[in-house]
Protein backbone atom coordinates (compact mmCIF):
# COMPACT_ATOMS: atom_id res chain seq x y z
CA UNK A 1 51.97 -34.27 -18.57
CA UNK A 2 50.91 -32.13 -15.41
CA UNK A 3 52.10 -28.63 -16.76
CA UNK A 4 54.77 -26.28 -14.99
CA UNK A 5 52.73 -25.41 -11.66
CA UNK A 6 52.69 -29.02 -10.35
CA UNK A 7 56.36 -30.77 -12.27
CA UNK A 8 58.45 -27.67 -10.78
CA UNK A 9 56.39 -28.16 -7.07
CA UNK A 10 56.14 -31.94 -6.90
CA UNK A 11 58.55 -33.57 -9.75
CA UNK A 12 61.81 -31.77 -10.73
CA UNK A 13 63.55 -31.55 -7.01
CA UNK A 14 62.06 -34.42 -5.92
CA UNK A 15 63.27 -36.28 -8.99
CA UNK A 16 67.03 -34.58 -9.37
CA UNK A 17 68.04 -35.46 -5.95
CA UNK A 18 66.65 -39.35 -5.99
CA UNK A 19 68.88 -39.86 -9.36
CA UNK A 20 71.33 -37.29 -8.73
CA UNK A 21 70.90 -35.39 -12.28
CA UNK A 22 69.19 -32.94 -14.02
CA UNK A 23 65.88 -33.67 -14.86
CA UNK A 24 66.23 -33.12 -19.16
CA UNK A 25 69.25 -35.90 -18.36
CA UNK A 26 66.87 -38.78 -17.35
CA UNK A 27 64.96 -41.57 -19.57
CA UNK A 28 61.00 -40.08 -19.64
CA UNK A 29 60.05 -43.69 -18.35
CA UNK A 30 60.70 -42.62 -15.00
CA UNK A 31 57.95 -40.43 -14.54
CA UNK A 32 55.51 -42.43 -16.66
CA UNK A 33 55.70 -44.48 -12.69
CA UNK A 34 53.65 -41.51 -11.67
CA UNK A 35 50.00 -41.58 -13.05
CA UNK A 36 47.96 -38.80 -14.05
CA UNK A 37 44.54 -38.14 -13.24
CA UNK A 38 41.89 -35.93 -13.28
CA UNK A 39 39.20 -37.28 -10.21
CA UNK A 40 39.51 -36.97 -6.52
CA UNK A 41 41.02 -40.05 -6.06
CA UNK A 42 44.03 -39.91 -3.85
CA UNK A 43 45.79 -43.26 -3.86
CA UNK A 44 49.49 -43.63 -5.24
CA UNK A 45 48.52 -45.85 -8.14
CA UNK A 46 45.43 -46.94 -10.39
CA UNK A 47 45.60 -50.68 -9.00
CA UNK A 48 42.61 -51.71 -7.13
CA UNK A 49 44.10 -53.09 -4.44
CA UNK A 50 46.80 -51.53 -2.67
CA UNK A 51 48.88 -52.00 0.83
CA UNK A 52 51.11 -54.00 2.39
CA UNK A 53 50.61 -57.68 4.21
CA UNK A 54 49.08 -57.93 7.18
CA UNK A 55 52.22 -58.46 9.30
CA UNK A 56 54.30 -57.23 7.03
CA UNK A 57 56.74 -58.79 4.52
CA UNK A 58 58.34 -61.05 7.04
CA UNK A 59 55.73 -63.74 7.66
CA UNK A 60 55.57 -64.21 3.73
CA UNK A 61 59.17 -64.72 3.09
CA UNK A 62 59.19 -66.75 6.78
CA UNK A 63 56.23 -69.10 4.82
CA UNK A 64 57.60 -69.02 1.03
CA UNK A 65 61.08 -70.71 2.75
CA UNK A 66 59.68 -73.22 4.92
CA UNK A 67 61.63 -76.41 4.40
CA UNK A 68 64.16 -74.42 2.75
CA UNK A 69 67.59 -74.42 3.45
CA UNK A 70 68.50 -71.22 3.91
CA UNK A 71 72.28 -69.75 4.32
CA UNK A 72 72.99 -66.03 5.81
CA UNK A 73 75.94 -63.62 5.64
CA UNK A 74 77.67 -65.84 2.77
CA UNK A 75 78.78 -63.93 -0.05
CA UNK A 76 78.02 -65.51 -3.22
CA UNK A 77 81.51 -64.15 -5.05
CA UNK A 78 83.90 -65.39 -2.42
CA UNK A 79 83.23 -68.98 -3.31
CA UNK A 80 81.59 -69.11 -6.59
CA UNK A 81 82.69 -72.60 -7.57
CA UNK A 82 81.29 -73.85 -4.47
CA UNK A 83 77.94 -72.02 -4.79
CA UNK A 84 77.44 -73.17 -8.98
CA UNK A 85 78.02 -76.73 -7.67
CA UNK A 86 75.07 -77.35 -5.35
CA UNK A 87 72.42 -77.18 -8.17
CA UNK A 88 71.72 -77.43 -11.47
CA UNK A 89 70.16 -74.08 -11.84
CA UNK A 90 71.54 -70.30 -10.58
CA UNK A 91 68.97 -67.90 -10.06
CA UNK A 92 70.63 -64.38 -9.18
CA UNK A 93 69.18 -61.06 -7.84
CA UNK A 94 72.59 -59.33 -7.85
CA UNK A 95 74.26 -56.76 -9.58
CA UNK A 96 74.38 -58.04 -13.16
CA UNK A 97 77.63 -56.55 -14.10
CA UNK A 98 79.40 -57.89 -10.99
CA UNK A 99 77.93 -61.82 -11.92
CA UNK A 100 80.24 -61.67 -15.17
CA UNK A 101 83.45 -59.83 -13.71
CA UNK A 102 82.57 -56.32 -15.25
CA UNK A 103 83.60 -57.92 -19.10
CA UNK A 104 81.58 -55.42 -20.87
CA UNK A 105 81.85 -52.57 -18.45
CA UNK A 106 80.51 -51.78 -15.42
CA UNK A 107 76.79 -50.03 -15.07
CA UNK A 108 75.67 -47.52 -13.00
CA UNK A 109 73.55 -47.70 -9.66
CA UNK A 110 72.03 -45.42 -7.49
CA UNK A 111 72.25 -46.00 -3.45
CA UNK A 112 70.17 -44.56 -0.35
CA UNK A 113 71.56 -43.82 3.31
CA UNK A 114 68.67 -44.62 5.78
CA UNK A 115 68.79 -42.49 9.05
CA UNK A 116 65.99 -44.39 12.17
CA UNK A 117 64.58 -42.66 15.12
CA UNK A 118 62.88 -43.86 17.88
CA UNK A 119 60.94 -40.56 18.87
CA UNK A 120 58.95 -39.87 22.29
CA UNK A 121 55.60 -39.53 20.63
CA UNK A 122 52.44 -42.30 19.63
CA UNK A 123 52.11 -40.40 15.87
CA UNK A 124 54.80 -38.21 14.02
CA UNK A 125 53.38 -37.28 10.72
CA UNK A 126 50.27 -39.51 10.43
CA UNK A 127 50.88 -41.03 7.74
CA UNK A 128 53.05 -44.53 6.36
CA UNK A 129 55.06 -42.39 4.26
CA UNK A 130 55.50 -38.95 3.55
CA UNK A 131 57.33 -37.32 0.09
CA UNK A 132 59.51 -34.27 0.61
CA UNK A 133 59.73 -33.11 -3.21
CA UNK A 134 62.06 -30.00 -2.54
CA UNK A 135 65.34 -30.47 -3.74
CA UNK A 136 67.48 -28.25 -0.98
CA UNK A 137 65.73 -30.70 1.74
CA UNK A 138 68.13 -33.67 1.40
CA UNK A 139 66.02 -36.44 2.29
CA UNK A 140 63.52 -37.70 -0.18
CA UNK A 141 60.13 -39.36 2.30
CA UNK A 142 60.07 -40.47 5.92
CA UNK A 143 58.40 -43.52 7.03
CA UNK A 144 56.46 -43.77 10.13
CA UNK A 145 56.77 -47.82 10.77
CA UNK A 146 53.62 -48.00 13.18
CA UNK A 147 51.31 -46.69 10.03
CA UNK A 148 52.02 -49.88 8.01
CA UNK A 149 50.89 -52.13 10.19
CA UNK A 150 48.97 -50.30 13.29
CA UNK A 151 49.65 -50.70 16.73
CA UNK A 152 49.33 -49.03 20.10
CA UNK A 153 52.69 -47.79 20.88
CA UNK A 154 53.45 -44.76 22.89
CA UNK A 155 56.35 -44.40 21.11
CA UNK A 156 57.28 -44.24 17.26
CA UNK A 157 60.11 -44.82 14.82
CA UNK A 158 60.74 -43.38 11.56
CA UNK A 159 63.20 -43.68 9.11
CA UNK A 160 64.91 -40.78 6.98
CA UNK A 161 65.50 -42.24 3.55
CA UNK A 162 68.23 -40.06 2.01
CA UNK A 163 69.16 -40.82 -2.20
CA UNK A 164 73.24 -41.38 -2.40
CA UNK A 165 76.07 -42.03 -4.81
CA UNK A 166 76.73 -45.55 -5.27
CA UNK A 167 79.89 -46.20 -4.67
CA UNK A 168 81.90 -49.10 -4.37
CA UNK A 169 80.90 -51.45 -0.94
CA UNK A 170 77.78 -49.68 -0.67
CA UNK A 171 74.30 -51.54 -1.51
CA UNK A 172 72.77 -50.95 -5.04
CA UNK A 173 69.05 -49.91 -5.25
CA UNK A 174 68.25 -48.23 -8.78
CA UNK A 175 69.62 -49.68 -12.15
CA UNK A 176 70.50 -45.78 -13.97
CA UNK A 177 68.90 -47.46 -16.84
CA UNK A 178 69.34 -44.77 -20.16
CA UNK A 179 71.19 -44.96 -23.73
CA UNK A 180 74.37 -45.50 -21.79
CA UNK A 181 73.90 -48.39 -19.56
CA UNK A 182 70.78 -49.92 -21.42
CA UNK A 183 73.12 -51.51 -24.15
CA UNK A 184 75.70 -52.81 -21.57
CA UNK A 185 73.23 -54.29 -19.42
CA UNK A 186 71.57 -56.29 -22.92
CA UNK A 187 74.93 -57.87 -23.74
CA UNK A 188 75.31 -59.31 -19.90
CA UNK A 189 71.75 -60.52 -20.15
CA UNK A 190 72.24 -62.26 -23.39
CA UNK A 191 75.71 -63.51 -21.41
CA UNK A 192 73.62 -65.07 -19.01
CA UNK A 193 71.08 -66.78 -20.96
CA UNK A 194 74.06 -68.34 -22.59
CA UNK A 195 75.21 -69.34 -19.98
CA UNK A 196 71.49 -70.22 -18.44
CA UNK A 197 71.59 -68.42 -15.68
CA UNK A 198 68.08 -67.21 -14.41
CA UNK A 199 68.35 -63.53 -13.35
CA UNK A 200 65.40 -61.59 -10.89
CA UNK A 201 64.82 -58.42 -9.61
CA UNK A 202 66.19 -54.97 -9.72
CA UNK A 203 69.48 -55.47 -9.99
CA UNK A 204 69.43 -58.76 -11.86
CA UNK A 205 67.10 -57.78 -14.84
CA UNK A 206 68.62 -54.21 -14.34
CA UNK A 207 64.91 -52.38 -14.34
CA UNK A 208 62.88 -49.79 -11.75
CA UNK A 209 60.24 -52.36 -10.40
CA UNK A 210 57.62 -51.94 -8.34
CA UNK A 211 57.09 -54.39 -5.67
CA UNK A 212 54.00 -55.68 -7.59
CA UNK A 213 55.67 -55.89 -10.99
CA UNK A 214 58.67 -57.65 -9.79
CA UNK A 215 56.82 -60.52 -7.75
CA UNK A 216 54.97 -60.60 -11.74
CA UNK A 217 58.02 -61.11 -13.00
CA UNK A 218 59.04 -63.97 -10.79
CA UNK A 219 55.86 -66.12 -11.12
CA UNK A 220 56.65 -65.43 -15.41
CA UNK A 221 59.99 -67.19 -14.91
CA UNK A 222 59.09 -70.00 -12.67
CA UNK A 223 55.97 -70.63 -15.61
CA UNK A 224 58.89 -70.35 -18.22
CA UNK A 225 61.21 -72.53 -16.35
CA UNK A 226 58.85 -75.11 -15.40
CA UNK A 227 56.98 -75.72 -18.80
């Protein structure tokens, strides 16, 4: 798509260390994320608006569950029966192979270890976020917190986002989603619709979203479920 100069400076290291493979090994999907274009238009993406709330994420979530009863550090698996009991309909955001007890195998996740630092300067790098596409540095971006959503302080904090192994305890971010895990994943969604059981996001449909494509994806199930 973008010829050998820019994939080997830009793509390939970048990519191998976030999914922890060899390039040739991963679904072309992945990059299709990435769009290609020939102006001077530097944005991330094509969409015409782009950012993040004023405030930040909080205030949304803060307003979407007013008059909500919410319930924190409860784990979902360690009372199940308890959990399916209180309504008539599950919605789950969890792991999908995990919701059924592994039956059909398990699928594979990619995690991230996140390393904060409150440095003794008002800017660091200037920008939200910054990409580090060569694969012997081992973090992938930094964020610079203040960029998001400005403000005035003398000091900054940024966060070191580094792409990790999932293994067992640690939190899921990226469904591996290829010819291995793709028919696995099918047979526990079918499972679930069976069993009508609403599954969301990431880890419950099992697919790379974007922030704006998953919230697209909610408001399509709440128009399913409440026609």
């Amino acid at each position: 798509m973008v010829g050998k100069d820019i994939y080997q400076k830009l793509v390939k290291g970048y990519t191998e260390k976030q999914w922890g493979r060899d390039c040739k090994d991963l679904p072309s999907f992945i990059i299709k994320r990435l769009p290609v274009r020939f102006t001077y238009d530097n944005n991330y993406f094509d969409d015409p608006y782009q950012g993040v709330p004023k405030g930040g994420y909080t205030q949304i979530v803060e307003k979407l569950l007013e008059g909500i009863d919410v319930e924190l550090n409860a784990d979902y698996f360690d009372d199940k029966e308890k959990w399916d009991g209180m309504a008539k309909q599950i919605v789950y955001t969890g792991m999908l192979d995990k919701l059924f007890d592994y039956c059909y195998g398990r699928l594979q996740y990619r995690s991230l270890r996140f390393e904060t630092k409150v440095l003794d300067t008002d800017n660091f790098q200037g920008n939200a976020v910054v990409n580090y596409t060569e694969r012997e540095v081992p973090y992938t971006r930094v964020a610079e917190h203040k960029h998001f959503d400005f403000g005035k302080q003398e000091k900054t904090v940024v966060t070191y986002e580094y792409p990790a192994t999932w293994t067992e305890g640690a939190e899921p971010f990226y469904s591996v989603k290829d010819d291995v895990n793709e028919p696995i994943a099918q047979k526990y969604k079918a499972l679930a619709k069976e069993k009508n059981i609403i599954l969301g996001g990431r880890l419950g449909d099992y697919r790379y979203y974007n922030m704006d494509a998953v919230i697209e994806r909610a408001l399509e199930v709440v128009d399913e479920y409440v026609k």
